[in-house]
Each structure stands twice: as structure tokens, then as C-alpha cells.
N, C-alpha and C. Protein backbone atom coordinates (compact mmCIF):
# COMPACT_ATOMS: atom_id res chain seq x y z
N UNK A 1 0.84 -1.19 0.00
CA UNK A 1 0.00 0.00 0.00
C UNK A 1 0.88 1.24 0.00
N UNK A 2 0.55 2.15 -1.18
CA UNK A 2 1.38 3.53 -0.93
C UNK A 2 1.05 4.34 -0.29
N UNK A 3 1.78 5.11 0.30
CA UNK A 3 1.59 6.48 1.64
C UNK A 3 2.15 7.43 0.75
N UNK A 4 0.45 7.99 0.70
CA UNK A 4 0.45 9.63 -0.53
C UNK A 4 1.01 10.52 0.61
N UNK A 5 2.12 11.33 -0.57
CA UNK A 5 2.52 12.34 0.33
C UNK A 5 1.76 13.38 1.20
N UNK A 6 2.29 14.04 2.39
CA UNK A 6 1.31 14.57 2.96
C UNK A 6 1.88 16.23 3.04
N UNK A 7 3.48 16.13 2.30
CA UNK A 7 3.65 18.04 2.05
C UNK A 7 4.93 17.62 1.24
N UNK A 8 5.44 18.73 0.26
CA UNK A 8 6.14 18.69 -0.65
C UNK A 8 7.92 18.51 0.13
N UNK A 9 8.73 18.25 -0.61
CA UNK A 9 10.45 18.03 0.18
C UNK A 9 10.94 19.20 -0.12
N UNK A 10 11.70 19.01 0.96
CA UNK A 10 12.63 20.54 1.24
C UNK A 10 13.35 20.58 -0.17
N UNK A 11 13.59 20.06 -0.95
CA UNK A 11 13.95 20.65 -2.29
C UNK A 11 12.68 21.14 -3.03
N UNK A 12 11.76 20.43 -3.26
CA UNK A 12 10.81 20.91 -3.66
C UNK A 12 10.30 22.43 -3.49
N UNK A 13 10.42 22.48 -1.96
CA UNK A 13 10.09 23.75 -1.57
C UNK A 13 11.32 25.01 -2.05
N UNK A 14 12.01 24.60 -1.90
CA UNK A 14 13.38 25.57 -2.18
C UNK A 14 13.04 26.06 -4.03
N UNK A 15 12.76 25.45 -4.23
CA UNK A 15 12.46 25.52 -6.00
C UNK A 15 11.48 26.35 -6.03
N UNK A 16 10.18 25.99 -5.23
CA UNK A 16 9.09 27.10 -5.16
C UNK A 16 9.10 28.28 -4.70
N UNK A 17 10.20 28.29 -3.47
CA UNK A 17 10.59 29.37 -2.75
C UNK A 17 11.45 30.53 -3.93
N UNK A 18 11.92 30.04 -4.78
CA UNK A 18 13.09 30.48 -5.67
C UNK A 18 12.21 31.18 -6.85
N UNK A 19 11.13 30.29 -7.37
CA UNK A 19 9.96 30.85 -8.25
C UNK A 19 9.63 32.14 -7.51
N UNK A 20 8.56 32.08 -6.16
CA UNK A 20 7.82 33.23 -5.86
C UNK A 20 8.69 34.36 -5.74
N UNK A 21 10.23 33.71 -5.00
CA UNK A 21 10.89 35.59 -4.79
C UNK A 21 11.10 35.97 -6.08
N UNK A 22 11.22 35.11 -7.58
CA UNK A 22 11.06 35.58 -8.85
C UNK A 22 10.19 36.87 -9.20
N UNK A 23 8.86 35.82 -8.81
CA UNK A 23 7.60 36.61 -9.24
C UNK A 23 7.49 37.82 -7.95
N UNK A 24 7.68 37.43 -6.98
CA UNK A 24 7.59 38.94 -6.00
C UNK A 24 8.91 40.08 -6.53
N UNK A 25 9.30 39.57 -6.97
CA UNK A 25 10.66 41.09 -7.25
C UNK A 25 9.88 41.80 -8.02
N UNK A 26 9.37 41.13 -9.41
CA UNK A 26 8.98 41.32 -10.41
C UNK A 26 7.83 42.18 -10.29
N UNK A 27 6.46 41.39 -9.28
CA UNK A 27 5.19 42.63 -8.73
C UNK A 27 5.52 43.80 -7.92
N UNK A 28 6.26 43.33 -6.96
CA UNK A 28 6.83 44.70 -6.30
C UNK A 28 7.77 46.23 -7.29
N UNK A 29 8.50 45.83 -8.44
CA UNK A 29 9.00 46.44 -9.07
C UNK A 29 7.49 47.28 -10.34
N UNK A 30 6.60 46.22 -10.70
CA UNK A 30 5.64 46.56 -11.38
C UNK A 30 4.44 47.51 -10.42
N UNK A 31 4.64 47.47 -9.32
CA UNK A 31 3.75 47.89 -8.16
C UNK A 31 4.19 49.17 -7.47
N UNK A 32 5.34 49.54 -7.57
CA UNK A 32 6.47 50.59 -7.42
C UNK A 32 6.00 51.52 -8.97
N UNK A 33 6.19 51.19 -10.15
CA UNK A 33 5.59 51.66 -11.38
C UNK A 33 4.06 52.46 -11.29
N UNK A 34 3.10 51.82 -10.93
CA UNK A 34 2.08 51.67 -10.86
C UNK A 34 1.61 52.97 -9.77
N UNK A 35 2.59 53.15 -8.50
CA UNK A 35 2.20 54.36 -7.91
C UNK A 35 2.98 55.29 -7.76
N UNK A 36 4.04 55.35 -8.39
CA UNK A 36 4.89 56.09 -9.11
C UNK A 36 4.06 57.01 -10.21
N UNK A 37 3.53 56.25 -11.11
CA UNK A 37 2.48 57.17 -11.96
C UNK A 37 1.59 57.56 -11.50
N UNK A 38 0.87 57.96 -10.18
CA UNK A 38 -0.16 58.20 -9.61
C UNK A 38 -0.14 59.33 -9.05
N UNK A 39 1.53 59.16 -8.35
CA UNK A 39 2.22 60.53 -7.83
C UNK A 39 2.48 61.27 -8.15
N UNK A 40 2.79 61.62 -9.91
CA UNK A 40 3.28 62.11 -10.49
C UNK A 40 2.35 63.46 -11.16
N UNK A 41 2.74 64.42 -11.30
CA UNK A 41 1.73 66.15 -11.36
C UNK A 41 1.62 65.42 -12.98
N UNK A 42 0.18 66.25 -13.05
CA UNK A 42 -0.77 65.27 -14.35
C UNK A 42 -0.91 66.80 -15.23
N UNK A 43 0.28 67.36 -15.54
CA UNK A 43 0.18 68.30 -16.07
C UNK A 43 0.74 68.13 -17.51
N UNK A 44 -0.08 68.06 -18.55
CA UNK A 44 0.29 67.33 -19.94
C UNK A 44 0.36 68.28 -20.57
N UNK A 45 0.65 69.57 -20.46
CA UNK A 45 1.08 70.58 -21.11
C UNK A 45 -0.12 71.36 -22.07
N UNK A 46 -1.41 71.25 -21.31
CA UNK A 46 -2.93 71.40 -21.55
C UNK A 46 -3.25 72.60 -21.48
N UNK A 47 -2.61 73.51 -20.76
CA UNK A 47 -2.49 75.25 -19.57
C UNK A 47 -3.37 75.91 -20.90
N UNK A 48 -2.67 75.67 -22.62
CA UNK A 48 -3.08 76.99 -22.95
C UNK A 48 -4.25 76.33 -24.00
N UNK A 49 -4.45 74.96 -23.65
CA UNK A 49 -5.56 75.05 -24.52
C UNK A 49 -6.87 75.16 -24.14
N UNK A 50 -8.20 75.30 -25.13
CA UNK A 50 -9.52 75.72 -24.78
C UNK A 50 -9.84 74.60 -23.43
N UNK A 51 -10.64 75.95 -23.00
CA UNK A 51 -11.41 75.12 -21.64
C UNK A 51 -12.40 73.85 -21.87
N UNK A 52 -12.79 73.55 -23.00
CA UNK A 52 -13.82 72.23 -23.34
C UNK A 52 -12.92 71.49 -23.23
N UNK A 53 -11.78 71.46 -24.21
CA UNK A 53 -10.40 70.51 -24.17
C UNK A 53 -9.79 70.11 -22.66
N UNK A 54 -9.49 70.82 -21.96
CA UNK A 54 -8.96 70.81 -20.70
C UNK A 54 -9.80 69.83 -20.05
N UNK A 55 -11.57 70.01 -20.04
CA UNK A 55 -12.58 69.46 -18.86
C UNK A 55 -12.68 68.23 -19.69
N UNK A 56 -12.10 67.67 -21.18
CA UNK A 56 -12.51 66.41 -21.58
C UNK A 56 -11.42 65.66 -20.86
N UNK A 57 -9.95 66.49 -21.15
CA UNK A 57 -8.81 65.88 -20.46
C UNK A 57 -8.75 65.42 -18.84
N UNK A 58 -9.54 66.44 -18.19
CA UNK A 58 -9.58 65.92 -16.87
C UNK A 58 -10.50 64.64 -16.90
N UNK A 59 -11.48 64.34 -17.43
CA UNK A 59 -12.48 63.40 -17.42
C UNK A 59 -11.61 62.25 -17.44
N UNK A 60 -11.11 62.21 -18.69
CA UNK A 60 -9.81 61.05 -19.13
C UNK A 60 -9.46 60.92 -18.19
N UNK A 61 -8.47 62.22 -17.65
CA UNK A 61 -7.38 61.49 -16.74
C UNK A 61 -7.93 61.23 -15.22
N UNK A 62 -9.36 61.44 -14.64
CA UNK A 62 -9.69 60.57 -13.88
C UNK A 62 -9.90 59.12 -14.09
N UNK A 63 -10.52 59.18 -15.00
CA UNK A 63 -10.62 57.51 -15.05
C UNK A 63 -9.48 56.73 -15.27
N UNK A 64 -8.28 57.47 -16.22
CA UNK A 64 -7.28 56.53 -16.01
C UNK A 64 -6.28 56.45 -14.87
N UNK A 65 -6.67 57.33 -13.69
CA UNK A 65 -6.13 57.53 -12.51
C UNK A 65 -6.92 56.57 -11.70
N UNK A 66 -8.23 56.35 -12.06
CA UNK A 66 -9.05 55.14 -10.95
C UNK A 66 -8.61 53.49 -11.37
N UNK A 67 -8.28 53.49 -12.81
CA UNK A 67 -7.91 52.52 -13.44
C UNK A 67 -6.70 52.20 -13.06
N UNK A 68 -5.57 53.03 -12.78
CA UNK A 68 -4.17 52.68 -12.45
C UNK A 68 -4.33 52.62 -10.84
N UNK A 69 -4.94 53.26 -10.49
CA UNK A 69 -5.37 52.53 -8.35
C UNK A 69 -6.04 51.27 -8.84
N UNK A 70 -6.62 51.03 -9.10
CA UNK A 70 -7.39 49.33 -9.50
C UNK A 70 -6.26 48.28 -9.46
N UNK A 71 -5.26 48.89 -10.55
CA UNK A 71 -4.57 47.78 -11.03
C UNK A 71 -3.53 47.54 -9.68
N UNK A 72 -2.84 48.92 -8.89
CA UNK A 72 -2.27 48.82 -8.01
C UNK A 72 -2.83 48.40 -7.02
N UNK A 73 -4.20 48.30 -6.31
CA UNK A 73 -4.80 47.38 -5.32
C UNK A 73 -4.74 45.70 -5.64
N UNK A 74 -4.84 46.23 -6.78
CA UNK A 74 -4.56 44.39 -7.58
C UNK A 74 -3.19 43.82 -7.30
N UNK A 75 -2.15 44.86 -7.64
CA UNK A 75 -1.07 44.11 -7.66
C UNK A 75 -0.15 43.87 -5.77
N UNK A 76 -0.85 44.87 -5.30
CA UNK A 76 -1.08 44.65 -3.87
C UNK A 76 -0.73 43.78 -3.19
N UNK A 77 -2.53 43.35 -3.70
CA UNK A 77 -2.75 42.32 -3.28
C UNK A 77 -2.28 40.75 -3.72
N UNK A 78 -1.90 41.02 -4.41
CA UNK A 78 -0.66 39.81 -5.39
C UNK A 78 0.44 39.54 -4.73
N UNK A 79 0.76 41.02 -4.19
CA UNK A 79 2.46 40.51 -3.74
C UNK A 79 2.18 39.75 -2.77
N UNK A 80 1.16 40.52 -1.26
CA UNK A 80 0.48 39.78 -0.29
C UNK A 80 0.24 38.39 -0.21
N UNK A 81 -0.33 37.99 -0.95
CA UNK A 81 -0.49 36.47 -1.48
C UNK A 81 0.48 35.56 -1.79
N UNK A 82 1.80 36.44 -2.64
CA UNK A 82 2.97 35.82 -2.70
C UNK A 82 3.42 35.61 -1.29
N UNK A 83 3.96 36.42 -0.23
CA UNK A 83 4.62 36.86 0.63
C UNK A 83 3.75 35.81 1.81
N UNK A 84 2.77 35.78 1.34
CA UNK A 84 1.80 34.50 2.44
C UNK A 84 2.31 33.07 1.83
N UNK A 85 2.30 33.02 0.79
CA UNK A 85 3.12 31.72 0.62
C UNK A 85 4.79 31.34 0.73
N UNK A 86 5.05 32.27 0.87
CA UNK A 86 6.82 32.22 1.25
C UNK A 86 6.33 31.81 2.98
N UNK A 87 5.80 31.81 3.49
CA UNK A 87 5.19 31.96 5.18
C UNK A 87 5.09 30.31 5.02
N UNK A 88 4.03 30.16 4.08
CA UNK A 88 4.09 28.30 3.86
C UNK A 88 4.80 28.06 3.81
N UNK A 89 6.04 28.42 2.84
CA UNK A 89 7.27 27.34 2.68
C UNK A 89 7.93 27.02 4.17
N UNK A 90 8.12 28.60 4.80
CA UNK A 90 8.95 28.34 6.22
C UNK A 90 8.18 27.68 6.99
N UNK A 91 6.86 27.48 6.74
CA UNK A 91 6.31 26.58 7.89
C UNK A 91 6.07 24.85 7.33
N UNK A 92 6.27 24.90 5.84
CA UNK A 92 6.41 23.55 5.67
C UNK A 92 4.64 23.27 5.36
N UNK A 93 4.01 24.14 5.08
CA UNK A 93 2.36 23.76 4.65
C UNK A 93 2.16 24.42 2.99
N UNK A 94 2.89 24.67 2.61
CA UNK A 94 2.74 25.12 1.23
C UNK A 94 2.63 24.10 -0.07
N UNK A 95 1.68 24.59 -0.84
CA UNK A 95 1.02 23.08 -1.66
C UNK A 95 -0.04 22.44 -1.14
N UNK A 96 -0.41 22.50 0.11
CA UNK A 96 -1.43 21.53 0.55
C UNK A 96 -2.54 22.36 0.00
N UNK A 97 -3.60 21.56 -0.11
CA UNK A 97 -4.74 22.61 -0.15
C UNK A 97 -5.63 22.50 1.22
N UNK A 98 -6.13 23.68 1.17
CA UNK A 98 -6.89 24.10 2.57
C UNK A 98 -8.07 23.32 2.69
N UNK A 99 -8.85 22.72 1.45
CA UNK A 99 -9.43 22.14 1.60
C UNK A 99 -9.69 20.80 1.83
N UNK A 100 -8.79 20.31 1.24
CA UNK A 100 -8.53 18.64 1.43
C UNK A 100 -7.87 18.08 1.51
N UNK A 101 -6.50 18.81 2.07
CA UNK A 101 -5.52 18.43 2.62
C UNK A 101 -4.55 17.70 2.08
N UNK A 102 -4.74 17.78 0.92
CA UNK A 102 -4.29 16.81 -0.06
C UNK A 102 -3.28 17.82 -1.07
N UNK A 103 -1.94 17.39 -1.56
CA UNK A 103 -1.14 18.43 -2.55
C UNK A 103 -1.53 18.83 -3.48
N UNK A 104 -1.27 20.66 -3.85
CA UNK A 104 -1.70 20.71 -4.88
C UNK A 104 -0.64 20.47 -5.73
N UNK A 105 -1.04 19.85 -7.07
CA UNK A 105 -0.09 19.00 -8.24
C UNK A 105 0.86 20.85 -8.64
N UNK A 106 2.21 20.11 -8.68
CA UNK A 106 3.43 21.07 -8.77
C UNK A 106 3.39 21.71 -10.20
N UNK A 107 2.63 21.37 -11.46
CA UNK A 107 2.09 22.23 -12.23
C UNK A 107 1.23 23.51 -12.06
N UNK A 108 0.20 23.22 -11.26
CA UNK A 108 -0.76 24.21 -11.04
C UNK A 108 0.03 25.43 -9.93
N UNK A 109 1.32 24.78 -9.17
CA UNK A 109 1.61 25.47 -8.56
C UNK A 109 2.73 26.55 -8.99
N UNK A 110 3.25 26.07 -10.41
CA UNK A 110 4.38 26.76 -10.57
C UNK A 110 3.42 28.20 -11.68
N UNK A 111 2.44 28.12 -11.79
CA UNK A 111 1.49 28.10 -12.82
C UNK A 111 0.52 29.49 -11.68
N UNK A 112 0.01 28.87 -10.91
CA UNK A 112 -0.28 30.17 -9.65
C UNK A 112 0.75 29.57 -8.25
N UNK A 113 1.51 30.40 -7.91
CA UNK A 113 2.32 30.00 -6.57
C UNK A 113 2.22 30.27 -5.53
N UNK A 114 1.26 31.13 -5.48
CA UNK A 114 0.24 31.26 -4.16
C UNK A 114 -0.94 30.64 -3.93
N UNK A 115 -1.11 29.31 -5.02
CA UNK A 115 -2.61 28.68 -5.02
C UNK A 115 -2.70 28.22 -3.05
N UNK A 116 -4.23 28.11 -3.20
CA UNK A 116 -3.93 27.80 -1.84
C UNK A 116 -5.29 26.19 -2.00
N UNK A 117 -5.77 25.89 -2.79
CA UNK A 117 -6.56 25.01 -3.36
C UNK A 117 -6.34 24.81 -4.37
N UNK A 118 -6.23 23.38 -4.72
CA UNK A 118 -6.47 22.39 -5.99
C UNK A 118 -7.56 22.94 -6.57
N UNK A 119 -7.26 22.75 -8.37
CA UNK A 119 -8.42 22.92 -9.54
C UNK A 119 -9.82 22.63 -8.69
N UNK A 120 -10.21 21.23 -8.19
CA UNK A 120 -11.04 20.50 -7.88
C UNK A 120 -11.89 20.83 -6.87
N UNK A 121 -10.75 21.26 -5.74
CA UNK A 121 -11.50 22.31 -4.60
C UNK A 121 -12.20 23.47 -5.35
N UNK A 122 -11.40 24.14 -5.94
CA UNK A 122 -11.54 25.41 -6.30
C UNK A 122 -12.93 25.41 -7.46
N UNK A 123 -12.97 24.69 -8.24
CA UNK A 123 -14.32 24.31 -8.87
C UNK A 123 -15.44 23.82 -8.10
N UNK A 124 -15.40 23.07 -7.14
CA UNK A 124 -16.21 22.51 -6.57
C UNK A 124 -16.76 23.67 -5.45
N UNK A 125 -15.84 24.97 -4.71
CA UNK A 125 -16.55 26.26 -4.27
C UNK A 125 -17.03 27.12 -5.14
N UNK A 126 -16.53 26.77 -6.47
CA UNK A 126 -17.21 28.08 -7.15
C UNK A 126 -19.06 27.98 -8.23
N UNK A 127 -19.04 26.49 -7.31
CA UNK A 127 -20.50 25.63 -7.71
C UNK A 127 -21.43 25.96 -6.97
């Protein structure tokens, strides 16, 4: 009788650990971008043109100012998620899924690396 694994091997983990600080450099650097342009005086060199022009431009550049906070709450919350699974690795629970305790397959994980549920879980809550 085989004894299914019950958490991934310290190499295993080291490999995953090596992926996410990949992908966290990468969101944090894209996330740094993101409110960097937010901060930045939104003065597009508009001063001397007609006032209709100006109030269409502000319109624009609100929405693409709510659009670039969107994406930065998004990416946020990404790193967060990364940075919670680096927490798994040091505790040695990373891969399992929350729901059934069972590994999630090292495709899906290299694929999302903060999964925290299998396809199967994850379909079966979104039923």
C-alpha cells in the first residue's frame, strides 16, 4: 500500500521558494511603477488650450487615474499572497490545499504559486 505524500520536500520547496521571490521582485517592481504614476503632477502641457479641451482631459485622466489605483490594489494584493506563501514554505504547509488536505499538483503550482486550493476544490466552491 502507498503512503500519498502529505507536504512537498525541502527541495521541492526551495524551487518554489526560488519561483515566488522571482515573481515577487517582479510585482513589487511593477507595483512601485504603478504608484509612481499616480504621484506624479498630471500636467500634460494642456495650460493653454480651450477650456472644453482641458474638462474632456480631466475626465480622461480621472478615469485613467481610478484605473491605475485598481490595477495597483490588484497588484497589492498579489504581492500579499505571494509573501503568504513564502510563510508556507517556512512553515512547511505550502502546496497543501486548505481544503482537502491533499497536494496541490506542482504544475498548477508553478502556474499560480500562491494557489492555496487544488483545480477541484476550487471548482467545486465556485459551484
Amino acid at each position: 500500500m502507498s503512503q500519498e505524500k502529505k507536504r512537498y520536500t525541502d527541495a521541492d520547496l526551495l524551487e518554489f521558494k526560488e519561483l515566488i521571490n522571482n515573481k515577487l521582485k517582479e510585482a513589487q517592481e511593477h507595483y512601485a511603477l504603478l504608484i509612481a504614476s499616480l504621484s506624479h503632477s498630471d500636467d500634460h502641457g494642456t495650460d493653454d488650450t480651450g477650456r472644453t479641451f482641458n474638462m474632456m482631459e480631466d475626465g480622461s485622466e480621472t478615469l485613467s487615474r481610478e484605473e491605475v489605483a485598481q490595477l495597483a490594489a490588484r497588484q497589492e494584493k498579489f504581492i500579499q499572497n505571494l509573501q503568504n506563501a513564502l510563510i508556507r514554505i517556512e512553515n512547511k504547509t505550502y502546496g497543501v490545499c486548505r481544503i482537502t488536505n491533499k497536494l496541490i499538483p506542482k504544475e498548477r503550482l508553478r502556474l499560480v504559486p500562491h494557489a492555496t486550493m487544488s483545480v477541484d476544490a476550487k471548482n467545486a466552491q465556485n459551484r
